[in-house]
N, C-alpha and C. Protein backbone atom coordinates (compact mmCIF):
# COMPACT_ATOMS: atom_id res chain seq x y z
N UNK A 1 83.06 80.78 108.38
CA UNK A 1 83.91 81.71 109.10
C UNK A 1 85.22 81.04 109.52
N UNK A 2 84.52 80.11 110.09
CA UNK A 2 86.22 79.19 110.31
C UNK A 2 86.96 79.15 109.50
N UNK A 3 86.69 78.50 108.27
CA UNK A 3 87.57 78.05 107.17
C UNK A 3 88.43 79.61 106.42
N UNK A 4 87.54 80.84 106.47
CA UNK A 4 88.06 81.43 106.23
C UNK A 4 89.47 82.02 107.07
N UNK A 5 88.97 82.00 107.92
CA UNK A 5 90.09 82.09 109.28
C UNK A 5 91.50 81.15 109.05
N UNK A 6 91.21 80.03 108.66
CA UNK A 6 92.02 79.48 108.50
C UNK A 6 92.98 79.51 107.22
N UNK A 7 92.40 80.50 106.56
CA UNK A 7 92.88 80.29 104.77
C UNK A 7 93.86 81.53 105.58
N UNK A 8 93.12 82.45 106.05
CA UNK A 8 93.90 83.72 106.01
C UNK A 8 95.51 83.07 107.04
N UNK A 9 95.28 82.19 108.77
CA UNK A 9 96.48 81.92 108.94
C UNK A 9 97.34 80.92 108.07
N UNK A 10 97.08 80.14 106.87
CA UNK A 10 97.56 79.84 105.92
C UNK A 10 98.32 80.94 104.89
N UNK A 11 97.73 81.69 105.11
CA UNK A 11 98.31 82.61 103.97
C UNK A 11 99.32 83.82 104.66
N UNK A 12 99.33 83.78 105.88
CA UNK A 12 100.25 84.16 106.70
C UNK A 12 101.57 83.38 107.09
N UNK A 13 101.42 82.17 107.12
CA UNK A 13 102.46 81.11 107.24
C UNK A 13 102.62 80.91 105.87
N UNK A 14 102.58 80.92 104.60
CA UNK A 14 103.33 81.40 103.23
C UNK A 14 104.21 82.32 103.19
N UNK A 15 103.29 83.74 103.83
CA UNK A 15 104.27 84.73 103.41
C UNK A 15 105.30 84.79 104.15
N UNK A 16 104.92 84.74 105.92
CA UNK A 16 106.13 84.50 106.57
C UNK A 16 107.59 83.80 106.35
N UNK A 17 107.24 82.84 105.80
CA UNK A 17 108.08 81.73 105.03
C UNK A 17 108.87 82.14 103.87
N UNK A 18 108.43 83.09 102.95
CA UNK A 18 109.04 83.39 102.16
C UNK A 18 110.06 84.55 102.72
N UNK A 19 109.68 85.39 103.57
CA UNK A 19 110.39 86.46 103.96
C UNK A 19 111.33 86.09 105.14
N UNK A 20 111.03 85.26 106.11
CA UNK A 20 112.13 85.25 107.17
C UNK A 20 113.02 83.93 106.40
N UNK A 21 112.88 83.58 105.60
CA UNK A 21 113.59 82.08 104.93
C UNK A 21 114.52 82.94 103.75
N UNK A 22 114.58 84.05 103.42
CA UNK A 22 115.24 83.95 102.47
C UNK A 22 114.42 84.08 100.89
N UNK A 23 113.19 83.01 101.03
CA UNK A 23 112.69 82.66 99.90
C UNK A 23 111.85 83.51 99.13
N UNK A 24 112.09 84.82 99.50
CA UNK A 24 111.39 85.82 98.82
C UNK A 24 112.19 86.61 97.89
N UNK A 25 113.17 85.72 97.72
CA UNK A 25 114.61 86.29 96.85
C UNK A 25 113.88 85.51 95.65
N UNK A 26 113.28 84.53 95.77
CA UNK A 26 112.94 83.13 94.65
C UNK A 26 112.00 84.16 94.00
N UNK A 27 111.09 84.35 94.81
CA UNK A 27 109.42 84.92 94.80
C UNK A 27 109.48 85.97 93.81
N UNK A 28 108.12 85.87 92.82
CA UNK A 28 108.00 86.99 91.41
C UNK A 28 106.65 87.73 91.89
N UNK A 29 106.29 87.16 92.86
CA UNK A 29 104.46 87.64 93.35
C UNK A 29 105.03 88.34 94.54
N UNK A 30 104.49 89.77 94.19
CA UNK A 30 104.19 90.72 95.18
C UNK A 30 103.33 90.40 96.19
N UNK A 31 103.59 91.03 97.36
CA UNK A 31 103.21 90.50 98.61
C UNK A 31 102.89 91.86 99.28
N UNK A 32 101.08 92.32 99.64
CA UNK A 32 100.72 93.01 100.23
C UNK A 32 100.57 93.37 101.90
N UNK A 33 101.16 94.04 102.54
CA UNK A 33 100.27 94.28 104.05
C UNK A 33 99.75 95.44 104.29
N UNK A 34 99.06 95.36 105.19
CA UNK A 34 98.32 96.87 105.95
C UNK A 34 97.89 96.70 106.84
N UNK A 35 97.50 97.54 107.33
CA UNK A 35 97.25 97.70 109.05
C UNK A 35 96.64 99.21 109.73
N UNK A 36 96.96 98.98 110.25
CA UNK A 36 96.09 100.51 111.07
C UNK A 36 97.52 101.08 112.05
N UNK A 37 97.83 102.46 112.50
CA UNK A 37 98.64 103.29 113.72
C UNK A 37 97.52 103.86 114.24
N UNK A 38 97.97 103.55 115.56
CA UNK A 38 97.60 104.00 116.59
C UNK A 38 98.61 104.06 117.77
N UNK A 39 98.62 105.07 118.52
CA UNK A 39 99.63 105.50 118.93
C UNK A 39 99.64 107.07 119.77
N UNK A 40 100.86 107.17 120.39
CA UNK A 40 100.83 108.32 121.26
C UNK A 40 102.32 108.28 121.90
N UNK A 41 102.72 110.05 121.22
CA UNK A 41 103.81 110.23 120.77
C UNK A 41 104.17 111.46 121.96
N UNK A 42 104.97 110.99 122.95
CA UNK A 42 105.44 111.84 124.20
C UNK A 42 107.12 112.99 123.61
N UNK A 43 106.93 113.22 122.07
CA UNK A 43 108.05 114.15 121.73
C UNK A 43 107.78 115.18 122.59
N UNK A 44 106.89 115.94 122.21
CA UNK A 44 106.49 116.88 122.63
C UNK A 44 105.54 117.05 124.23
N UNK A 45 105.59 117.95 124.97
CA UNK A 45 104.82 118.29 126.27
C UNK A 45 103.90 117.62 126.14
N UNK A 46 103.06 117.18 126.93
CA UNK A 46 101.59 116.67 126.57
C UNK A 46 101.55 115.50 125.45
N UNK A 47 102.44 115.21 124.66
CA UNK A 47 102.61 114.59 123.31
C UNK A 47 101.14 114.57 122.64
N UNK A 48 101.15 113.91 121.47
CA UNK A 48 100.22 114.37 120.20
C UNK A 48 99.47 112.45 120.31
N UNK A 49 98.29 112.07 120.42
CA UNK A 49 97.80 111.10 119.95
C UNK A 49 97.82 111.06 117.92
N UNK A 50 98.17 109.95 117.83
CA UNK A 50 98.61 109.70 116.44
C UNK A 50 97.44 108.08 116.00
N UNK A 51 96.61 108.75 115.21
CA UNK A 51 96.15 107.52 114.38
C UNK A 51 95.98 107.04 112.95
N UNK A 52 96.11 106.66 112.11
CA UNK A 52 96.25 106.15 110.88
C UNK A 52 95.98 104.46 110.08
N UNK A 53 96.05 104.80 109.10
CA UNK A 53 96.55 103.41 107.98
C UNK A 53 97.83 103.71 107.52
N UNK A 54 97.98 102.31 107.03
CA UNK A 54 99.57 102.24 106.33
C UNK A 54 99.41 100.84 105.16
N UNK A 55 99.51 101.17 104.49
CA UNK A 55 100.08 99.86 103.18
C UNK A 55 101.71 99.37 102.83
N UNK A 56 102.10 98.61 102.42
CA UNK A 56 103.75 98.26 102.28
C UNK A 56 103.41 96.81 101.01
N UNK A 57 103.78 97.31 99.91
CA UNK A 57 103.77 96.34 98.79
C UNK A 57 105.44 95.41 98.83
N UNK A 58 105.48 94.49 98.88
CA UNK A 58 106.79 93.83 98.68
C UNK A 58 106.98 93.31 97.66
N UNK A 59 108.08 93.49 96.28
CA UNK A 59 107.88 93.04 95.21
C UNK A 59 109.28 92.11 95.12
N UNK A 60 108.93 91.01 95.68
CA UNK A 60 109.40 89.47 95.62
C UNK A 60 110.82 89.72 95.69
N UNK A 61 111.57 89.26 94.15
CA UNK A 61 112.68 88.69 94.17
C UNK A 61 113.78 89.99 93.58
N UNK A 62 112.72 91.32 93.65
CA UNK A 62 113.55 92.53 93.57
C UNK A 62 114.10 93.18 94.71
N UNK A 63 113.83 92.73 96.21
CA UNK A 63 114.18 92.93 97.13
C UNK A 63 113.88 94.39 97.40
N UNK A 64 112.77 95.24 97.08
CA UNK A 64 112.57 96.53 96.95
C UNK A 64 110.54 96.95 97.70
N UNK A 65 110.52 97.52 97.82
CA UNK A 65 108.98 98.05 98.41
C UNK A 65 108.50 99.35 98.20
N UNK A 66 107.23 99.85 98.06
CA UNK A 66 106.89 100.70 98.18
C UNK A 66 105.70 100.87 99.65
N UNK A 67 106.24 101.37 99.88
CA UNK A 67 104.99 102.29 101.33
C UNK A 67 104.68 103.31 101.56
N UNK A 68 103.49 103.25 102.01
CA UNK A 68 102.71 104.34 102.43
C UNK A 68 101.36 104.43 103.57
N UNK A 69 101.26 105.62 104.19
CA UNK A 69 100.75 105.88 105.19
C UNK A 69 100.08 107.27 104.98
N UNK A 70 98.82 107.04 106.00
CA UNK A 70 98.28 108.37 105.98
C UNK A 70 97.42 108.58 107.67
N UNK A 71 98.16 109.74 108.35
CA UNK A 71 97.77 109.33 109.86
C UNK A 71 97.69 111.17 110.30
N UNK A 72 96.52 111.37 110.98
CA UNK A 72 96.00 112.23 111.86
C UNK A 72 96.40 112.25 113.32
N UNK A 73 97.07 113.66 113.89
CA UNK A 73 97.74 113.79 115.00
C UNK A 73 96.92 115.01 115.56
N UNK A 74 96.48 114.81 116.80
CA UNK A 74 96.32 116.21 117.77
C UNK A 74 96.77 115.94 119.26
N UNK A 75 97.06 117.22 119.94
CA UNK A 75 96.78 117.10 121.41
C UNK A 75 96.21 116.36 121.99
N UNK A 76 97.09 115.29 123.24
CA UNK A 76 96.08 114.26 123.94
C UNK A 76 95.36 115.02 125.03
N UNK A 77 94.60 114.38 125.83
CA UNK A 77 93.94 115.01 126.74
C UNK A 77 94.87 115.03 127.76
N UNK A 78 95.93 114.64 128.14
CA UNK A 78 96.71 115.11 129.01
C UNK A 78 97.91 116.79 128.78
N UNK A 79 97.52 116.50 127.19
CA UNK A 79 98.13 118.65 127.02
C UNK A 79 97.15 119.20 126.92
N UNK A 80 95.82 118.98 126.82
CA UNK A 80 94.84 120.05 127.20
C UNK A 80 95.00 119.73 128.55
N UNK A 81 94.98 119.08 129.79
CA UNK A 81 95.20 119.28 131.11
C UNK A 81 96.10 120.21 131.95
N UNK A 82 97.39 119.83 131.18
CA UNK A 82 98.79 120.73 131.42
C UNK A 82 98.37 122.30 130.96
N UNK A 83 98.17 122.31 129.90
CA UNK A 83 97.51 124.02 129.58
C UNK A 83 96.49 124.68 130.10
N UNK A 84 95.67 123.91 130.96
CA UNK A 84 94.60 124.29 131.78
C UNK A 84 93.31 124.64 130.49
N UNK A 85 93.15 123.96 129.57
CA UNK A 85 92.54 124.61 128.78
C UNK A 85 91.44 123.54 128.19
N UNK A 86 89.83 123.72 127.63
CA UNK A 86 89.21 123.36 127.20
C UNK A 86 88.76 123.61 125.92
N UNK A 87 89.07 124.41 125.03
CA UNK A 87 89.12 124.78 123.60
C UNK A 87 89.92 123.75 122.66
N UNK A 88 88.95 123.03 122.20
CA UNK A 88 89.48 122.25 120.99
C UNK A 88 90.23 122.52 120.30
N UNK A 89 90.41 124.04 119.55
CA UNK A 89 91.35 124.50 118.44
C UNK A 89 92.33 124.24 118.86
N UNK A 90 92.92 124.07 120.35
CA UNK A 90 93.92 123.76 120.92
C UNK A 90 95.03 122.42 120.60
N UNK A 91 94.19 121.87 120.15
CA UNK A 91 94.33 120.47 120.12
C UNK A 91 95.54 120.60 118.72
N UNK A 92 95.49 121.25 118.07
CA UNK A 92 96.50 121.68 116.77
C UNK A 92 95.91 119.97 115.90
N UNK A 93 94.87 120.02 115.68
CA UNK A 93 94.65 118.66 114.87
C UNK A 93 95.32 118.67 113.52
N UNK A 94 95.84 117.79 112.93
CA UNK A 94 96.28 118.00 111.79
C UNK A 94 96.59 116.85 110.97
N UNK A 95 97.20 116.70 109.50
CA UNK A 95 97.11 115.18 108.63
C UNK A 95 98.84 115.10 108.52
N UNK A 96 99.06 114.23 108.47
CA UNK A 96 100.18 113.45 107.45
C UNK A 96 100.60 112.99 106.72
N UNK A 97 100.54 112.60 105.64
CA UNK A 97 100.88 111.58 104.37
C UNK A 97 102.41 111.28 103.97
N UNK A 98 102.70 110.07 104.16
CA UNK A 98 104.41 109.11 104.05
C UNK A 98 104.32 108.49 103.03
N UNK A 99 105.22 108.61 101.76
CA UNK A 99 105.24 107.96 100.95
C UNK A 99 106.75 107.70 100.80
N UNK A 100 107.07 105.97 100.79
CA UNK A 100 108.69 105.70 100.15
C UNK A 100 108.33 104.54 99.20
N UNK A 101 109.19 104.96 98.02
CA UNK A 101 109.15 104.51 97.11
C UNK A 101 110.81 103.59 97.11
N UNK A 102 110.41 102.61 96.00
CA UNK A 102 111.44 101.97 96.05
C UNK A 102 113.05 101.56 97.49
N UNK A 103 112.20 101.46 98.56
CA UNK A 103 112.59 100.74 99.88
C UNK A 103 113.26 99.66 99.44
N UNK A 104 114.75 99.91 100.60
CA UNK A 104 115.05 98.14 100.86
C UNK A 104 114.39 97.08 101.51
N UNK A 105 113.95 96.01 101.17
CA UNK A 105 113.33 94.84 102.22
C UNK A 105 114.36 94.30 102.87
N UNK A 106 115.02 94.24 104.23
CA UNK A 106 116.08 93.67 105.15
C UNK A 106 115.04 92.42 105.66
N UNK A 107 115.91 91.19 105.37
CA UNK A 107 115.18 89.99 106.12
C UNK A 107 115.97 89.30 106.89
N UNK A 108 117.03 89.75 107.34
CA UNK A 108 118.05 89.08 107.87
C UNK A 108 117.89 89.46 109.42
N UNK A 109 117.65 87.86 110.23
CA UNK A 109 117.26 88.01 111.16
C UNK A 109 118.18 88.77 112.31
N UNK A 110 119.29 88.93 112.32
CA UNK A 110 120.17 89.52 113.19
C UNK A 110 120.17 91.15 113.04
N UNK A 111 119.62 91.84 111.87
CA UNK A 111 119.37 93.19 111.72
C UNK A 111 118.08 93.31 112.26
N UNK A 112 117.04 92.37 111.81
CA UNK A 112 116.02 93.05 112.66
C UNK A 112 116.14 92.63 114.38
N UNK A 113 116.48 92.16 114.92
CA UNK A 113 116.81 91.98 116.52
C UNK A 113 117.97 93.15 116.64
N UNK A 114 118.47 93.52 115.93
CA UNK A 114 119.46 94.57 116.65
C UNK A 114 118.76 95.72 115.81
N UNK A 115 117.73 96.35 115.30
CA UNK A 115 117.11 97.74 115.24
C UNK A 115 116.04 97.51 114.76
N UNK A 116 114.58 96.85 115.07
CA UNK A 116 113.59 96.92 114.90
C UNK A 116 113.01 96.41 117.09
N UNK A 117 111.86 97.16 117.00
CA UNK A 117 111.69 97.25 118.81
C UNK A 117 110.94 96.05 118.50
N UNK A 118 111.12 95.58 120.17
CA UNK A 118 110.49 94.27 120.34
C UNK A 118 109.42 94.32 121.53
N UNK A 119 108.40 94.08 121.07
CA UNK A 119 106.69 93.97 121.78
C UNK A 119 107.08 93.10 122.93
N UNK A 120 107.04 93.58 124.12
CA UNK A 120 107.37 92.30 125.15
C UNK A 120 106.59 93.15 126.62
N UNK A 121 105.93 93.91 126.40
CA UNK A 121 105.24 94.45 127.71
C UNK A 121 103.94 93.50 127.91
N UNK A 122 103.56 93.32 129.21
CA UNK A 122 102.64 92.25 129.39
C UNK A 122 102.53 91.15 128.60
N UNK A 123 102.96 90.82 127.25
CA UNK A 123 102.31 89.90 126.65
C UNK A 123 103.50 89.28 125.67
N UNK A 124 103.30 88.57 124.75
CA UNK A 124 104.46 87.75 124.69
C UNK A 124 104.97 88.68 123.85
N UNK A 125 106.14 88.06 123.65
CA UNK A 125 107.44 89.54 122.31
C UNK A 125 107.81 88.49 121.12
N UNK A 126 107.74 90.02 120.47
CA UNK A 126 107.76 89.51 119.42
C UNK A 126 109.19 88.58 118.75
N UNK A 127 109.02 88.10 117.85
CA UNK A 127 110.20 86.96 117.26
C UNK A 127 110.77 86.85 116.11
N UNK A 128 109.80 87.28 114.96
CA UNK A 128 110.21 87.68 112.93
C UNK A 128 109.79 88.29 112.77
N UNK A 129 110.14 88.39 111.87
CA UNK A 129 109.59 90.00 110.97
C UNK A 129 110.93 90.32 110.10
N UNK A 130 110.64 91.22 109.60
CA UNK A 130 111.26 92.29 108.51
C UNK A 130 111.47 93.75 108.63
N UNK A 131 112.60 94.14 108.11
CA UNK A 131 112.86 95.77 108.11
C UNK A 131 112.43 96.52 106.89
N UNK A 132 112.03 97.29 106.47
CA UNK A 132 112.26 98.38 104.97
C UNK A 132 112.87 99.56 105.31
N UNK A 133 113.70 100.03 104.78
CA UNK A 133 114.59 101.03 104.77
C UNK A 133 114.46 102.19 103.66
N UNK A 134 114.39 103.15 103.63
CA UNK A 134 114.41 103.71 102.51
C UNK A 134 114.54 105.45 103.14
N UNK A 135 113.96 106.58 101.97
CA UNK A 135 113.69 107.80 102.14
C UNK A 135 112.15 108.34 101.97
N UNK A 136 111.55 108.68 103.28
CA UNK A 136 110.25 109.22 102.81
C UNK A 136 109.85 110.69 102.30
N UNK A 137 108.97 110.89 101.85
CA UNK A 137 108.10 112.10 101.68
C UNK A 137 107.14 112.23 102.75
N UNK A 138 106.90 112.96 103.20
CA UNK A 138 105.96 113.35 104.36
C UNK A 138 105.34 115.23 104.30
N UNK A 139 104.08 114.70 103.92
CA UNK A 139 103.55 116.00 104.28
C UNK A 139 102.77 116.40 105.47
N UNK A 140 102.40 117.73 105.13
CA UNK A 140 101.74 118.47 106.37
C UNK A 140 100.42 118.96 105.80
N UNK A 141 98.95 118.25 106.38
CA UNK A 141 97.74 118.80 105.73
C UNK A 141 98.00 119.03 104.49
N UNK A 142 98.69 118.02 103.79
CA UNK A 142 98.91 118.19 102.40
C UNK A 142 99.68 119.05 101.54
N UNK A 143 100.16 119.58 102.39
CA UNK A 143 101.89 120.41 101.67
C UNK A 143 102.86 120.26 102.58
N UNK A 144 103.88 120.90 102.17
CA UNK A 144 104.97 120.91 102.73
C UNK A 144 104.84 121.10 104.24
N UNK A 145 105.12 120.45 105.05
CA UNK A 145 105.23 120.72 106.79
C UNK A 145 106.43 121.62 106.90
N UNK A 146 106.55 122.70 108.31
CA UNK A 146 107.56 123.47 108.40
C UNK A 146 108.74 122.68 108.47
N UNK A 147 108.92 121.38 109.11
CA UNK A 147 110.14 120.95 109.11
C UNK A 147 111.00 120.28 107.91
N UNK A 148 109.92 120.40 106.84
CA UNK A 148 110.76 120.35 105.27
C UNK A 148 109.78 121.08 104.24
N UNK A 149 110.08 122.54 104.85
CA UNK A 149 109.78 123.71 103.49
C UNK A 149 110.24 123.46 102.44
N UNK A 150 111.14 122.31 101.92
CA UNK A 150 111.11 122.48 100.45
C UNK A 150 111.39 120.91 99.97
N UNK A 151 110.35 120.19 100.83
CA UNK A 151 109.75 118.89 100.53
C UNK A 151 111.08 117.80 100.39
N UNK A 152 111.85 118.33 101.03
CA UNK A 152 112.92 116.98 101.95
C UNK A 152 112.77 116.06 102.60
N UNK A 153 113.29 114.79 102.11
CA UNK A 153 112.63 113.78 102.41
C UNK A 153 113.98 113.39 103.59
N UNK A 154 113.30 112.44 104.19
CA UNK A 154 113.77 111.46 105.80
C UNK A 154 113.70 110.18 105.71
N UNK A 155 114.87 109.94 106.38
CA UNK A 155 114.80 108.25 106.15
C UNK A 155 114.00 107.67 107.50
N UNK A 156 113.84 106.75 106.69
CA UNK A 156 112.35 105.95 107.65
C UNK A 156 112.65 104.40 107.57
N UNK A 157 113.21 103.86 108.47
CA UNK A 157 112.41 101.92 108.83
C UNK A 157 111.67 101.53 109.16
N UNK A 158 110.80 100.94 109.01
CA UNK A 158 109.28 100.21 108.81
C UNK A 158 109.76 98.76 109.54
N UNK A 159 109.36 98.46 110.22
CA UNK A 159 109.73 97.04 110.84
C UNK A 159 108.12 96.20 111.30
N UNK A 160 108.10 95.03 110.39
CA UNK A 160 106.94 94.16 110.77
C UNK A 160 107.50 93.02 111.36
N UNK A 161 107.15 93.23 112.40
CA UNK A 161 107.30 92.11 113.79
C UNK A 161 105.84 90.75 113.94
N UNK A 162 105.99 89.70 114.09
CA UNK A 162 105.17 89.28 114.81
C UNK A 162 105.63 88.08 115.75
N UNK A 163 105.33 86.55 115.62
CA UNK A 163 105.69 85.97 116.74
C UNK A 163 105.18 84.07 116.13
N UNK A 164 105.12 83.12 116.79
CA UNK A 164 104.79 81.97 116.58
C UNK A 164 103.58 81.59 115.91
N UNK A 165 102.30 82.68 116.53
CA UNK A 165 101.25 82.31 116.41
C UNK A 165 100.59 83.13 115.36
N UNK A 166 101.32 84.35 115.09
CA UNK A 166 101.00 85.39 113.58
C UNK A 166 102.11 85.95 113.43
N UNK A 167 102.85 85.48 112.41
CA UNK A 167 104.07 85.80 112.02
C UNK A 167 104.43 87.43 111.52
N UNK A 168 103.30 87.87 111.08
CA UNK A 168 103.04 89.97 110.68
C UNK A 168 102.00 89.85 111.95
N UNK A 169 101.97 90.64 113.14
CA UNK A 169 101.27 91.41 113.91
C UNK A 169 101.31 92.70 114.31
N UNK A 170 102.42 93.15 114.18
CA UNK A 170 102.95 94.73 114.92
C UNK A 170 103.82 94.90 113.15
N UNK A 171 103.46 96.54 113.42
CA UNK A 171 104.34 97.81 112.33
C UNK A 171 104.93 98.73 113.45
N UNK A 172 106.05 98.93 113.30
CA UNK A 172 106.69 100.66 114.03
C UNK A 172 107.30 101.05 112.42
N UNK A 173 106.62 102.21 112.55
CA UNK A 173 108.17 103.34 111.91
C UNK A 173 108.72 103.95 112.63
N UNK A 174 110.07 104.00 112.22
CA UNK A 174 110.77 104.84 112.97
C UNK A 174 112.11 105.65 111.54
N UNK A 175 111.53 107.03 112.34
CA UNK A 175 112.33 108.13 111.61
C UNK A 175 113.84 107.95 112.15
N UNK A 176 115.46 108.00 111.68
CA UNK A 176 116.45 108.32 112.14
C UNK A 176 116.90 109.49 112.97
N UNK A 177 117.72 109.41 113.90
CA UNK A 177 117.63 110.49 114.59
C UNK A 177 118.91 111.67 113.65
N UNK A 178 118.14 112.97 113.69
CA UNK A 178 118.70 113.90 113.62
C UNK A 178 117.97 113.97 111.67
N UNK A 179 116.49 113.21 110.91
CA UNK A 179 116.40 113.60 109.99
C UNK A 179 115.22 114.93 110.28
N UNK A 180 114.91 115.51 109.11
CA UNK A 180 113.64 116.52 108.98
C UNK A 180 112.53 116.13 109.87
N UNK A 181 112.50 114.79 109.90
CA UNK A 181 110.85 114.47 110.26
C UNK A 181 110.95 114.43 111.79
N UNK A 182 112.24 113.29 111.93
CA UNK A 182 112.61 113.55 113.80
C UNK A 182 112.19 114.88 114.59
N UNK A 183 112.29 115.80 113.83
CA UNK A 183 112.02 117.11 114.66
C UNK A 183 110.26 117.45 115.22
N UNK A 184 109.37 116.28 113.96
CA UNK A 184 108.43 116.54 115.04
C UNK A 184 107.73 115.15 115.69
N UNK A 185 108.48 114.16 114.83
CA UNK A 185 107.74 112.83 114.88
C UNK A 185 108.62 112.39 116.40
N UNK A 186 109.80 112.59 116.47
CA UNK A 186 111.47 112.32 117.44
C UNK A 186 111.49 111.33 116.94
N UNK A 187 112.34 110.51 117.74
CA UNK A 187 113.09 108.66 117.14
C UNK A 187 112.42 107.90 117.99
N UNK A 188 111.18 108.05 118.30
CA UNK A 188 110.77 106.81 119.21
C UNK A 188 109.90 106.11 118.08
N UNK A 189 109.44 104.74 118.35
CA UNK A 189 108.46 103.98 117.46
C UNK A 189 107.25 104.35 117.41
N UNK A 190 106.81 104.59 116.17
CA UNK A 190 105.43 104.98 115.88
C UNK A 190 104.64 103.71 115.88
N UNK A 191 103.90 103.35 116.53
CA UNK A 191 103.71 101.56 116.44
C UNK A 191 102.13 101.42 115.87
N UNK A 192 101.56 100.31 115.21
CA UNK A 192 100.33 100.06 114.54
C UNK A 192 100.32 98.44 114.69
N UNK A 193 99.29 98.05 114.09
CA UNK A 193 98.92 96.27 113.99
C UNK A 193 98.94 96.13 112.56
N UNK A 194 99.61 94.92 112.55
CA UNK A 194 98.91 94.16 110.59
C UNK A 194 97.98 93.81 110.59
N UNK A 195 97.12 93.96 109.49
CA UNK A 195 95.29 93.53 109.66
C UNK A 195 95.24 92.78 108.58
N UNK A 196 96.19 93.03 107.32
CA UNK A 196 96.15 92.26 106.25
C UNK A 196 97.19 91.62 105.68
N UNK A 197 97.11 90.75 104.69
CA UNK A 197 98.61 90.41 104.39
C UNK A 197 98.15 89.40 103.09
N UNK A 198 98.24 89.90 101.59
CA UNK A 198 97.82 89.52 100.99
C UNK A 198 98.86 88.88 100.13
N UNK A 199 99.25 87.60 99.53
CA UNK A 199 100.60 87.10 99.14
C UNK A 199 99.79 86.77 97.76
């Protein structure tokens, strides 16, 4: 168990290395992460608890990514409180699916400190990481959601943050303000953990 433990923060201090150094410009080997969202999203009254997976392939020295996500949203128990109400249907449960294809990878440390959020409540904040930039697809229970009836896509940054001791720990996406998706996701950070990181 140990040793494995240790291969994996080995193989985290590779990839880190290649991406906050530059050296993933060199790099021909794609570089996997994933992780889990979890989360809770105050757009709306009551806001919507938000949970999910997410994948993000990095393909080396093309400076390009593909990502994707797939995350379940309903009513928290504080908008069934506000509505006075105990009926589940209430809850408006429902799916999501994000797909961007061909993303920029931003590794330049002064872009991500000036627009990727930084983890610093109770516990230490975060320090590297990476941006992806691109245009998503996003559906609704698997078609089109009302806020893009005719499957308009939104730009989305993906920012993997971590710190000294795990260089990938934290994911936010965050939608731009004023795209399709802002209208139900808004511009705050959708935030998750890295669980994997396969180089």
């Amino acid at each position: 168990m140990k040793s494995k433990a240790s291969l994996w923060f080995a193989q985290i201090a590779v990839v880190a290395l290649a991406l906050s150094s530059g050296a993933v410009a060199q790099s021909q080997r794609p570089i996997t992460l994933g992780g889990t969202i979890d989360d809770y999203n105050p757009f709306e009254k009551g806001g919507y608890e938000m949970h999910g997976k997410w994948l993000l392939t990095v393909y080396g020295a093309s400076g390009i990514s593909d990502f994707s996500a797939e995350m379940n949203m309903e009513h928290s128990d504080l908008w069934m409180i506000e509505n006075n109400t105990t009926d589940t249907t209430q809850r408006d449960q429902h799916t999501h699916h994000f797909t961007m294809a061909r993303a920029r990878v931003i590794s330049d440390p002064k872009y991500v400190q000036e627009n990727c959020p930084t983890a610093q409540f109770t516990v230490a904040a975060t320090t590297t990481g990476f941006a992806v930039v691109g245009w998503a697809k996003t559906t609704g229970n698997g078609g089109n959601p009302p806020f893009a009836p005719n499957g308009e896509m939104s730009q989305l940054r993906v920012c993997v943050t971590g710190s000294d001791k795990v260089a990938f720990s934290n994911v936010t996406l965050m939608f731009s303000s004023g795209s399709n998706a802002s209208k139900h996701f808004g511009t705050v950070p959708i935030n998750g953990v890295v669980k994997s990181v396969n180089p």
